[in-house]
PDB file of N, CA and C in Angstrom:
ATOM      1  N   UNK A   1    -112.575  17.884  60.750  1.00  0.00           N
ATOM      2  CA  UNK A   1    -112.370  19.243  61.246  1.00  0.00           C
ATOM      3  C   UNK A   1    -112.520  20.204  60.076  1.00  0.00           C
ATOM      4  N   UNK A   2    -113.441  21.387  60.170  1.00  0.00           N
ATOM      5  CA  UNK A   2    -113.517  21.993  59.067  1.00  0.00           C
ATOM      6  C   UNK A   2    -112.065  23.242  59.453  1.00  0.00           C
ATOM      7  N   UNK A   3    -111.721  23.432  58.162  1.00  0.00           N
ATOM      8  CA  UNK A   3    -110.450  24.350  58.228  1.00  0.00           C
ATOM      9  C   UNK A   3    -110.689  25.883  58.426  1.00  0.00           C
ATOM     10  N   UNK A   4    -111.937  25.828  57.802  1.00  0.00           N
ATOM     11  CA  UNK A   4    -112.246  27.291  57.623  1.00  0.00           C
ATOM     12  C   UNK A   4    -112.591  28.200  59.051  1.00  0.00           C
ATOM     13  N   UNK A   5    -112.971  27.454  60.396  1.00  0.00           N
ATOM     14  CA  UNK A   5    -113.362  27.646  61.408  1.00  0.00           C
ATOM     15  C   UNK A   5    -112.046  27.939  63.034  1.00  0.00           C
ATOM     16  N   UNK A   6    -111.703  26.782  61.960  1.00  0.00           N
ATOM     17  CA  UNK A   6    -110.195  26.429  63.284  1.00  0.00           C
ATOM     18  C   UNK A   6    -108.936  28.169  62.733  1.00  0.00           C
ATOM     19  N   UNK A   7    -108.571  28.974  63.683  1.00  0.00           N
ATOM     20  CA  UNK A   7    -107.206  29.515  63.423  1.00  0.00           C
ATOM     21  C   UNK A   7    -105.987  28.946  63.646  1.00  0.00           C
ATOM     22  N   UNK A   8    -104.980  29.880  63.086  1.00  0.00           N
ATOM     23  CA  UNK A   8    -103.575  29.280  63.148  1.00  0.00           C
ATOM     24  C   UNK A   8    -102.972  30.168  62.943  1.00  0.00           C
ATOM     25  N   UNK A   9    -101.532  29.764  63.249  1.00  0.00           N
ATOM     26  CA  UNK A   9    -100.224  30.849  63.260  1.00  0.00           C
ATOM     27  C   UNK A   9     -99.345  31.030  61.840  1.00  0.00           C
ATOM     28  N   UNK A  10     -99.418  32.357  61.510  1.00  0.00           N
ATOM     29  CA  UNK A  10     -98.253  32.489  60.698  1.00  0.00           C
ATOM     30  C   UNK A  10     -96.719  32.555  61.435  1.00  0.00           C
ATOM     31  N   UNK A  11     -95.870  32.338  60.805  1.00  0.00           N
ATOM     32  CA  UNK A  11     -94.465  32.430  61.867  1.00  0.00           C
ATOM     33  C   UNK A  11     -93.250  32.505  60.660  1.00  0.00           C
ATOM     34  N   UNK A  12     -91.870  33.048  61.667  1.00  0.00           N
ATOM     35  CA  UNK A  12     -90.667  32.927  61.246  1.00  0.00           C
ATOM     36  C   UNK A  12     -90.229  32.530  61.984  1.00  0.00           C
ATOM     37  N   UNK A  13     -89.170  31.998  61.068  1.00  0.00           N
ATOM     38  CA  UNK A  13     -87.896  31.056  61.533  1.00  0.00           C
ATOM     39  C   UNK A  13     -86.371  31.596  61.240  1.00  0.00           C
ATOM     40  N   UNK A  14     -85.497  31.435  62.149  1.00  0.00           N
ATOM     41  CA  UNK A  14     -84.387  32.481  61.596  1.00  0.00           C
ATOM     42  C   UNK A  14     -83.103  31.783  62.050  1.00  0.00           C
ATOM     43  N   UNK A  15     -81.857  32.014  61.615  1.00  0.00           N
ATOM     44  CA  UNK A  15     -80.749  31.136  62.093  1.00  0.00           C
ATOM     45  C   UNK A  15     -79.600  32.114  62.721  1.00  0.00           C
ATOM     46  N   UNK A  16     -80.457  33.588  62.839  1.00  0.00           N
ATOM     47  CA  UNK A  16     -79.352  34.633  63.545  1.00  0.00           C
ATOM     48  C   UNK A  16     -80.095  36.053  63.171  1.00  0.00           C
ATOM     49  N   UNK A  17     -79.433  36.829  63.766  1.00  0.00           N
ATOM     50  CA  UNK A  17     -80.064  38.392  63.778  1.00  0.00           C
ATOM     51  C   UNK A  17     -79.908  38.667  62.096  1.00  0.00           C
ATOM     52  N   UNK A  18     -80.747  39.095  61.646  1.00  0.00           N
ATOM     53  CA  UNK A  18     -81.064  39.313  60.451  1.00  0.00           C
ATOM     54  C   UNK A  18     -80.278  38.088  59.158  1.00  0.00           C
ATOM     55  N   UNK A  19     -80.917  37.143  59.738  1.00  0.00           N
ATOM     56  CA  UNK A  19     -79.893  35.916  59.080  1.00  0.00           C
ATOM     57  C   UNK A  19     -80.840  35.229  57.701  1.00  0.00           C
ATOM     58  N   UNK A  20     -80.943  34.264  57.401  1.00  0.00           N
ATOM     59  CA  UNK A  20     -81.773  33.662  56.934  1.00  0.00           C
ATOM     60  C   UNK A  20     -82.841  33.111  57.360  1.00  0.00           C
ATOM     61  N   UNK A  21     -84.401  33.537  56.544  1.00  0.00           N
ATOM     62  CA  UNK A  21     -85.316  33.297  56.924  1.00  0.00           C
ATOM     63  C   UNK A  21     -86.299  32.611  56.507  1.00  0.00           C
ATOM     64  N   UNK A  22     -87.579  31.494  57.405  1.00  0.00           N
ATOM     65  CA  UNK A  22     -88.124  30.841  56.523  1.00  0.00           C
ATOM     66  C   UNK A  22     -89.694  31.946  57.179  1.00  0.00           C
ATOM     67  N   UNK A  23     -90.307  31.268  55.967  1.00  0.00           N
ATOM     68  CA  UNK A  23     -91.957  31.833  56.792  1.00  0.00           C
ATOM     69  C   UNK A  23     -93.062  30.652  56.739  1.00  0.00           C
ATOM     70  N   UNK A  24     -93.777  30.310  57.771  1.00  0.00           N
ATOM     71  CA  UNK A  24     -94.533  29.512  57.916  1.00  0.00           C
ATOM     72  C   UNK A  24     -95.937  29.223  58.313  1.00  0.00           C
ATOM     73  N   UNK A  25     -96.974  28.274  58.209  1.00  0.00           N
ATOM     74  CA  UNK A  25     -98.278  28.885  58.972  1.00  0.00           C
ATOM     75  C   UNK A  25     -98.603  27.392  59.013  1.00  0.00           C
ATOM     76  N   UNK A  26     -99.270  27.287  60.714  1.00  0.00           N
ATOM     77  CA  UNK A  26     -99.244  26.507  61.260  1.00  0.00           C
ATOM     78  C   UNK A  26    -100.557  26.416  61.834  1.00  0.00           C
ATOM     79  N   UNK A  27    -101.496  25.207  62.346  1.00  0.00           N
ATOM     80  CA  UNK A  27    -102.285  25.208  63.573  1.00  0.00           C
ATOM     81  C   UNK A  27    -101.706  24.892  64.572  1.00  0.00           C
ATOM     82  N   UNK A  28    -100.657  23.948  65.313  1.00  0.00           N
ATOM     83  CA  UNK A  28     -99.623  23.661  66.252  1.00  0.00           C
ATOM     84  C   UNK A  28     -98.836  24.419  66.331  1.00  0.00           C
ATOM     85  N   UNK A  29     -98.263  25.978  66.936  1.00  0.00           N
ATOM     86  CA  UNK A  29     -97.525  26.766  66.795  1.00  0.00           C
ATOM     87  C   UNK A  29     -95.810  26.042  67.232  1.00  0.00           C
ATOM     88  N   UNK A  30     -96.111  25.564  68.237  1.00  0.00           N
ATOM     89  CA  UNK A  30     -95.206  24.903  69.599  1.00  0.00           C
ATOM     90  C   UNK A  30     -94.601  23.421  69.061  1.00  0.00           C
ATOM     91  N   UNK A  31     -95.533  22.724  68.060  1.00  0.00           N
ATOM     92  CA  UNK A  31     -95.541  21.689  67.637  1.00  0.00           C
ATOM     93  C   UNK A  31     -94.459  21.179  66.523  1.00  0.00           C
ATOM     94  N   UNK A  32     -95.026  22.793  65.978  1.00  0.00           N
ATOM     95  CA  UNK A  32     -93.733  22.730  64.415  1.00  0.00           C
ATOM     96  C   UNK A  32     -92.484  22.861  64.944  1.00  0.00           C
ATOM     97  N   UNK A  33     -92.279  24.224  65.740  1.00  0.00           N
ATOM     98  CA  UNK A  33     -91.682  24.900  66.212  1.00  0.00           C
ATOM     99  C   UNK A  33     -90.232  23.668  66.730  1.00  0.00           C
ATOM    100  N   UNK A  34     -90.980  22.344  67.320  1.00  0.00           N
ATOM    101  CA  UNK A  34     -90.378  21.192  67.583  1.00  0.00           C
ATOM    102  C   UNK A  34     -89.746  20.480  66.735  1.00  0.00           C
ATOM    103  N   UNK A  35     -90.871  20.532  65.692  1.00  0.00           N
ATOM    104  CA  UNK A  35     -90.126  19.564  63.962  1.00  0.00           C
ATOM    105  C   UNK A  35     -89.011  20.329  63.753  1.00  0.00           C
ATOM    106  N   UNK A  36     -89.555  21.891  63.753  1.00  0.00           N
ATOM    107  CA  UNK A  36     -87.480  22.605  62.486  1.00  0.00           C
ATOM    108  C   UNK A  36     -86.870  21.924  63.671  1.00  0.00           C
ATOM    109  N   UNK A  37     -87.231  22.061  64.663  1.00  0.00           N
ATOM    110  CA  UNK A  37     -85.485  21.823  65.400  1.00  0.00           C
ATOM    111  C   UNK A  37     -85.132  20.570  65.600  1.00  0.00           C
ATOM    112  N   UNK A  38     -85.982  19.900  65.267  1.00  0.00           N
ATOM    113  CA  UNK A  38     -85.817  18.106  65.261  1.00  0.00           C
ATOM    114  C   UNK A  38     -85.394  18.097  63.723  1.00  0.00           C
ATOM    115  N   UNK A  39     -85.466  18.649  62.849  1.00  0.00           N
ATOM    116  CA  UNK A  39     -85.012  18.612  61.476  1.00  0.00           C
ATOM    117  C   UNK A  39     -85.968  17.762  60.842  1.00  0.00           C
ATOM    118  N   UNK A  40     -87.386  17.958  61.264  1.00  0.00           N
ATOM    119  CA  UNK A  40     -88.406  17.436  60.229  1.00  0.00           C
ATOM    120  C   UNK A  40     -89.022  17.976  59.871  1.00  0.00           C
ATOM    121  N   UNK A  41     -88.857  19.490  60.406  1.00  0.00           N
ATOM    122  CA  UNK A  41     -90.000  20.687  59.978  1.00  0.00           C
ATOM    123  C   UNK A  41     -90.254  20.861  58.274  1.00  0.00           C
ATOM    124  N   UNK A  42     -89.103  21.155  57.964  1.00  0.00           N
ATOM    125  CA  UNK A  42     -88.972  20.993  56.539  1.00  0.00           C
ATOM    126  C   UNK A  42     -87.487  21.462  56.229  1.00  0.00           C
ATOM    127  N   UNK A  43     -86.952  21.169  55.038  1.00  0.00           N
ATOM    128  CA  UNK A  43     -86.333  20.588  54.159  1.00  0.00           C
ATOM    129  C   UNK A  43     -84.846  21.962  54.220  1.00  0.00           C
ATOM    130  N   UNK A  44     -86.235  22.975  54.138  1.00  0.00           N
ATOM    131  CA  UNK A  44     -85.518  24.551  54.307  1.00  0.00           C
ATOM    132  C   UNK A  44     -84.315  24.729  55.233  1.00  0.00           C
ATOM    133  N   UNK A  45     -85.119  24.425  56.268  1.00  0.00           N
ATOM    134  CA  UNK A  45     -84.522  24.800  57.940  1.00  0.00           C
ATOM    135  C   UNK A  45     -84.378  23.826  58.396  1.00  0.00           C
ATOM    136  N   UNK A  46     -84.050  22.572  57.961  1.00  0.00           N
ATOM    137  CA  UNK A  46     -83.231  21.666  58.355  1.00  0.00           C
ATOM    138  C   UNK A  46     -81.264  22.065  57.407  1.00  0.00           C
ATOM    139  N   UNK A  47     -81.584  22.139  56.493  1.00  0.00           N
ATOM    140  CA  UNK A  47     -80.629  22.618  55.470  1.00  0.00           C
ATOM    141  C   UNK A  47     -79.747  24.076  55.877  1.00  0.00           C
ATOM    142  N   UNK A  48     -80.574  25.185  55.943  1.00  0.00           N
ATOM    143  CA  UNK A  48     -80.014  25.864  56.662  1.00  0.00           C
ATOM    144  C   UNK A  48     -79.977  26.392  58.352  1.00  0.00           C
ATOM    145  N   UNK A  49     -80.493  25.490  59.160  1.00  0.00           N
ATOM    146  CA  UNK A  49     -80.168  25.397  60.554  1.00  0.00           C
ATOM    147  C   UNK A  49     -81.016  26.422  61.180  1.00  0.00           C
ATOM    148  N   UNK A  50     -81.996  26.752  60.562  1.00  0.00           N
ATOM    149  CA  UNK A  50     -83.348  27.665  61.238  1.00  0.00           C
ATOM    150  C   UNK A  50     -83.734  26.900  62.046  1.00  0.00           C
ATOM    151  N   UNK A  51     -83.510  27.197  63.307  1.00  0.00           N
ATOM    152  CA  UNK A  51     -84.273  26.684  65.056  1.00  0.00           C
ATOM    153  C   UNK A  51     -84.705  27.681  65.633  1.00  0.00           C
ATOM    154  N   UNK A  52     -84.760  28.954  65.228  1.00  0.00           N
ATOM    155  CA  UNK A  52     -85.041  29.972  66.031  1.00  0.00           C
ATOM    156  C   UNK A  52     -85.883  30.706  65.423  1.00  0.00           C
ATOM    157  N   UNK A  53     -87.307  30.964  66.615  1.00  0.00           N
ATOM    158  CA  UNK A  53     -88.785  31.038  65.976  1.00  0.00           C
ATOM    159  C   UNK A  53     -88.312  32.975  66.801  1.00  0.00           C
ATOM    160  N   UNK A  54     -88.523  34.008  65.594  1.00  0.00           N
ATOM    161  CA  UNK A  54     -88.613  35.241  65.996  1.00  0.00           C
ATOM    162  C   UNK A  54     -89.753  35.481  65.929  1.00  0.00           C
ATOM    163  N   UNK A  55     -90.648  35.325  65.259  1.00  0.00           N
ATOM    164  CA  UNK A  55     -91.830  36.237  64.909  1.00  0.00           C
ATOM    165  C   UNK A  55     -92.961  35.065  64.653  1.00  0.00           C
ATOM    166  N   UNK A  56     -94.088  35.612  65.405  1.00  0.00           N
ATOM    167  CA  UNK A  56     -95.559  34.687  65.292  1.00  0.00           C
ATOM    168  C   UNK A  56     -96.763  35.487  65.206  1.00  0.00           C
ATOM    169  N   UNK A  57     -97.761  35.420  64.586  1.00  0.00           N
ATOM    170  CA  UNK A  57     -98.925  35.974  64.215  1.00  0.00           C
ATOM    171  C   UNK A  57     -99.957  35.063  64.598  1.00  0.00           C
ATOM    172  N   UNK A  58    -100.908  35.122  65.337  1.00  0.00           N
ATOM    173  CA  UNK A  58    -102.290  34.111  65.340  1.00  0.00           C
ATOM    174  C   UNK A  58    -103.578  35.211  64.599  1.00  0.00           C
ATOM    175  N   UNK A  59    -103.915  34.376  63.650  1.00  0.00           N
ATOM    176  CA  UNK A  59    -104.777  34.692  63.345  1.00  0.00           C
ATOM    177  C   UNK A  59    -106.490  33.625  62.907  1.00  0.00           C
ATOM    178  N   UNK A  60    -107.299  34.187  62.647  1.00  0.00           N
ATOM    179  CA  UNK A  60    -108.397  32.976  62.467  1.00  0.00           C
ATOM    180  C   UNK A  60    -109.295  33.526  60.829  1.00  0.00           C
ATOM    181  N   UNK A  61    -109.532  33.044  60.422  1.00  0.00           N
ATOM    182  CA  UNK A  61    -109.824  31.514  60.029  1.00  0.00           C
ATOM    183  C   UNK A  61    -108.065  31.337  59.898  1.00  0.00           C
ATOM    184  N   UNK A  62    -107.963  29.303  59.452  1.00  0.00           N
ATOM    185  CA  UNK A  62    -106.733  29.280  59.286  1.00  0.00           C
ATOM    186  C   UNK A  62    -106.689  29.559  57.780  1.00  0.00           C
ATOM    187  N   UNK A  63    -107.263  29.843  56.682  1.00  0.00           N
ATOM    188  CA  UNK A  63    -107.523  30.547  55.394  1.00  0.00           C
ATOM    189  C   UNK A  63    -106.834  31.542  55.212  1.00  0.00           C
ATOM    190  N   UNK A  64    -106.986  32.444  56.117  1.00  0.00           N
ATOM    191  CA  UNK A  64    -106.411  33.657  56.235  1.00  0.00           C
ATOM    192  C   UNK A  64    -105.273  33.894  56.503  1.00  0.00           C
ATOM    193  N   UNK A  65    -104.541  32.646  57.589  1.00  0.00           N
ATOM    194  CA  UNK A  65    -103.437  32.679  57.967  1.00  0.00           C
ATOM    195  C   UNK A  65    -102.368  32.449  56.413  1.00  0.00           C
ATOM    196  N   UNK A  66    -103.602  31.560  55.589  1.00  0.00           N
ATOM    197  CA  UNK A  66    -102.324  30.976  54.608  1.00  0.00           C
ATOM    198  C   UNK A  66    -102.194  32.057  53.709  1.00  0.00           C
ATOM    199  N   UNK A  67    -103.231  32.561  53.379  1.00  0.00           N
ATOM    200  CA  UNK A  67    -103.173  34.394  52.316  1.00  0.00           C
ATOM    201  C   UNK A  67    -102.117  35.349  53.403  1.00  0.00           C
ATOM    202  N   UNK A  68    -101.863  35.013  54.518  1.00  0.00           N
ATOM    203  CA  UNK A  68    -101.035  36.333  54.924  1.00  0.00           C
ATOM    204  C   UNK A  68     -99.756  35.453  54.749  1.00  0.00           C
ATOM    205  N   UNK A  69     -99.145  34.329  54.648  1.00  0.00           N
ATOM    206  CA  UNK A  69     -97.539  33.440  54.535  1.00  0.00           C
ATOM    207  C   UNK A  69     -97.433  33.753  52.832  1.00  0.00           C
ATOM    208  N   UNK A  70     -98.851  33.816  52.436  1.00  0.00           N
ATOM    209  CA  UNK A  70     -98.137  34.158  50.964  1.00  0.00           C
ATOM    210  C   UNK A  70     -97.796  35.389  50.330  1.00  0.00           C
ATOM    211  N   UNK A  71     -98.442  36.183  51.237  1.00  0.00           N
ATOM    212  CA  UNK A  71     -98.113  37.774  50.950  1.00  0.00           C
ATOM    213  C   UNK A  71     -96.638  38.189  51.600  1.00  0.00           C
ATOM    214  N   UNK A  72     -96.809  37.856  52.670  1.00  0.00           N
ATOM    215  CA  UNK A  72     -95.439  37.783  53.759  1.00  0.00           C
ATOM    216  C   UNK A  72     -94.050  37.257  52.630  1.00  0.00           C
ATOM    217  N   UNK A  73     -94.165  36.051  52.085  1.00  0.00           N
ATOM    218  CA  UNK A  73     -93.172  35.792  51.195  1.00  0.00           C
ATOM    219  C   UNK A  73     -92.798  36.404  50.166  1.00  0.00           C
ATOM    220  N   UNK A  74     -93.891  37.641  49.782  1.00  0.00           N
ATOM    221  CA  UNK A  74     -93.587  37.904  48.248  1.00  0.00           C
ATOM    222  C   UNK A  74     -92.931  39.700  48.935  1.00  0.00           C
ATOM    223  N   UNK A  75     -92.630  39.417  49.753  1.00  0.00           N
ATOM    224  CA  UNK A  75     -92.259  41.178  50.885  1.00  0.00           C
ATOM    225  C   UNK A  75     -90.766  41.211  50.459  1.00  0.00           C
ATOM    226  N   UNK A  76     -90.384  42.331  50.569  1.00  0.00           N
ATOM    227  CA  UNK A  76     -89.189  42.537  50.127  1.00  0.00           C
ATOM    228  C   UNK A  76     -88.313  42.171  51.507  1.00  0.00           C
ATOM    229  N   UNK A  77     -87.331  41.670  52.042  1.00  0.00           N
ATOM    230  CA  UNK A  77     -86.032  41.316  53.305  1.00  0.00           C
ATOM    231  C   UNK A  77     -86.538  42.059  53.900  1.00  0.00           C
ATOM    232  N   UNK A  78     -86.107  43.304  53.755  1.00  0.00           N
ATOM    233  CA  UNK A  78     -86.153  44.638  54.702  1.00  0.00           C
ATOM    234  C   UNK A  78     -87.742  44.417  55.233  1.00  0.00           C
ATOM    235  N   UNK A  79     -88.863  44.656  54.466  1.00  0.00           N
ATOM    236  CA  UNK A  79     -89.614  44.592  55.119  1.00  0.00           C
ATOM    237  C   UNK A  79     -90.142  43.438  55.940  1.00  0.00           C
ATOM    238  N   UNK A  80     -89.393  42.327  55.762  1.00  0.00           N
ATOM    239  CA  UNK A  80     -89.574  41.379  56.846  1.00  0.00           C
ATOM    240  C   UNK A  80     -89.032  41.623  58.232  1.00  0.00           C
ATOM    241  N   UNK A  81     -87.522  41.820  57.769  1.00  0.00           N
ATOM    242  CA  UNK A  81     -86.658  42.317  59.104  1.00  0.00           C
ATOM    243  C   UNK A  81     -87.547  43.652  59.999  1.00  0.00           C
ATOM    244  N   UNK A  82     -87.743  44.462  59.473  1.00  0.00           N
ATOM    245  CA  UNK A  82     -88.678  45.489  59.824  1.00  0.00           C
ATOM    246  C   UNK A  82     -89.898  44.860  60.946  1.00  0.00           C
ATOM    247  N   UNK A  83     -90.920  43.841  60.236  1.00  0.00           N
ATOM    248  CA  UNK A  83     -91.792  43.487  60.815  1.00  0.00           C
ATOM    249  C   UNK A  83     -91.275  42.398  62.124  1.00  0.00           C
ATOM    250  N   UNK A  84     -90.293  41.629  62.281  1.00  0.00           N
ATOM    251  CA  UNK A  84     -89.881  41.132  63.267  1.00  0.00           C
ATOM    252  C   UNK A  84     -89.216  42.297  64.286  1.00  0.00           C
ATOM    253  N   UNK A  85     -88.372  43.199  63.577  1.00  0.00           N
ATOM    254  CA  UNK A  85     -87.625  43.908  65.037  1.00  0.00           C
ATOM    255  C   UNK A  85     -89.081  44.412  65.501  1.00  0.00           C
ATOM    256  N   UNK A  86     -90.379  45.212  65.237  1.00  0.00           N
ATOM    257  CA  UNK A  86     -91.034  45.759  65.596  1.00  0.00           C
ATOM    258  C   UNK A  86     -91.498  45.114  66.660  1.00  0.00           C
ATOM    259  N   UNK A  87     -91.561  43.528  66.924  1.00  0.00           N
ATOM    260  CA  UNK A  87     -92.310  42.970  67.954  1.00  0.00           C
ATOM    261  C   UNK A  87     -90.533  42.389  68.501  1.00  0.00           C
ATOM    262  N   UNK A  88     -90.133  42.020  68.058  1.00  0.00           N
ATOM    263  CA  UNK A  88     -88.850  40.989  68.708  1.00  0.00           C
ATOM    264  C   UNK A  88     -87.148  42.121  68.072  1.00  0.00           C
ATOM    265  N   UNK A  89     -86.660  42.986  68.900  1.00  0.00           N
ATOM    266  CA  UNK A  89     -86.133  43.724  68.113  1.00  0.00           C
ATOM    267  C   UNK A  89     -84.467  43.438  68.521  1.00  0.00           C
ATOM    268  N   UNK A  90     -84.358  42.275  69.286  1.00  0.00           N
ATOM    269  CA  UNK A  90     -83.247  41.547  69.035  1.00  0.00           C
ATOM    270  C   UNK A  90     -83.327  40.020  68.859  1.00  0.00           C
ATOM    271  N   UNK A  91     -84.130  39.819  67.959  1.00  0.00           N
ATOM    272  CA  UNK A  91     -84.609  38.592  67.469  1.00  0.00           C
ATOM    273  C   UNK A  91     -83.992  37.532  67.883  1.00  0.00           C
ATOM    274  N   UNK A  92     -84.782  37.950  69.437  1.00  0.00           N
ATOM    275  CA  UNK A  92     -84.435  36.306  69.776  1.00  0.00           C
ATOM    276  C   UNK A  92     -85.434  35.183  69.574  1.00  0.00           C
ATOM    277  N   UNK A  93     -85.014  34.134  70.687  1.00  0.00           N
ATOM    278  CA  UNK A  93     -85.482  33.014  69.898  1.00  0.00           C
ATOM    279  C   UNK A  93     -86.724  32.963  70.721  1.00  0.00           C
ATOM    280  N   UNK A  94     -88.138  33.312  70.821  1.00  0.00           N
ATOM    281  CA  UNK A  94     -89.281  32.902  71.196  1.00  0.00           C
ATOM    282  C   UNK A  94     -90.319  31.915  71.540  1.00  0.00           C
ATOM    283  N   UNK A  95     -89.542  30.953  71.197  1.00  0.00           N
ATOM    284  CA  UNK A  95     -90.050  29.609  71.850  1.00  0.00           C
ATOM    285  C   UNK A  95     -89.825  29.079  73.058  1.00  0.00           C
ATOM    286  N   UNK A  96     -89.385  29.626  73.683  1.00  0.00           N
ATOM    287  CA  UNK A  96     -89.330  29.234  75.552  1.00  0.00           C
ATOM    288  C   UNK A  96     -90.748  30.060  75.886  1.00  0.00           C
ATOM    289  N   UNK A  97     -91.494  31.135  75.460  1.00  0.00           N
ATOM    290  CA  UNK A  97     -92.386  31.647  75.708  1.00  0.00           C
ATOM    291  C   UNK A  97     -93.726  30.907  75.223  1.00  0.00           C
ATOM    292  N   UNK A  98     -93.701  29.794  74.490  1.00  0.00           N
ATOM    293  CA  UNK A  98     -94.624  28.682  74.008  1.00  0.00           C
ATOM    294  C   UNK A  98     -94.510  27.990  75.051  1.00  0.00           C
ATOM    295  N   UNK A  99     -93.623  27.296  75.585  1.00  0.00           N
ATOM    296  CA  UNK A  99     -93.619  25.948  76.498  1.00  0.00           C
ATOM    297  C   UNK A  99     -93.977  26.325  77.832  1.00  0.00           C
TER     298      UNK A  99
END
């Protein structure tokens, strides 16, 4: 599978309204979304109890997706919190809208 062709999701993960947050980018949006909460997603959000997906981005190539998780990380809180209330503005948990 070439990577450069296929898109994928950037995403957050959160453990409460403006709580702790992870950021992630995925081709399986629904898939990962399964691992944090099975506690295999990763290491992060198994540790601190991130199961709750607020915020998702699809974008294509999946290249692009990974230049926007690394810009996204280097954002100051606020402007994260900012960019989730704008689409999800009581950050709930958005994964019943995957399944």
């Amino acid at each position: 599978m070439d990577r450069e062709i296929y898109g994928g999701w950037v995403y957050m993960m959160a453990d409460r309204y403006r709580g702790t947050l992870y950021i992630g980018v995925t081709a399986d949006l629904a898939r990962r979304v399964m691992q944090h909460r099975g506690g295999a997603g990763s290491d992060f959000c198994a540790r601190h109890g991130l199961h709750r997906l607020v915020w998702a981005e699809r974008g294509e190539p999946i290249d692009a997706c990974i230049a926007h998780e690394k810009r996204l990380k280097r954002w100051r809180r606020e402007w994260k919190f900012a960019l989730v209330e704008k689409a999800n503005p009581d950050w709930e948990d958005l994964f019943p809208l995957l399944v």
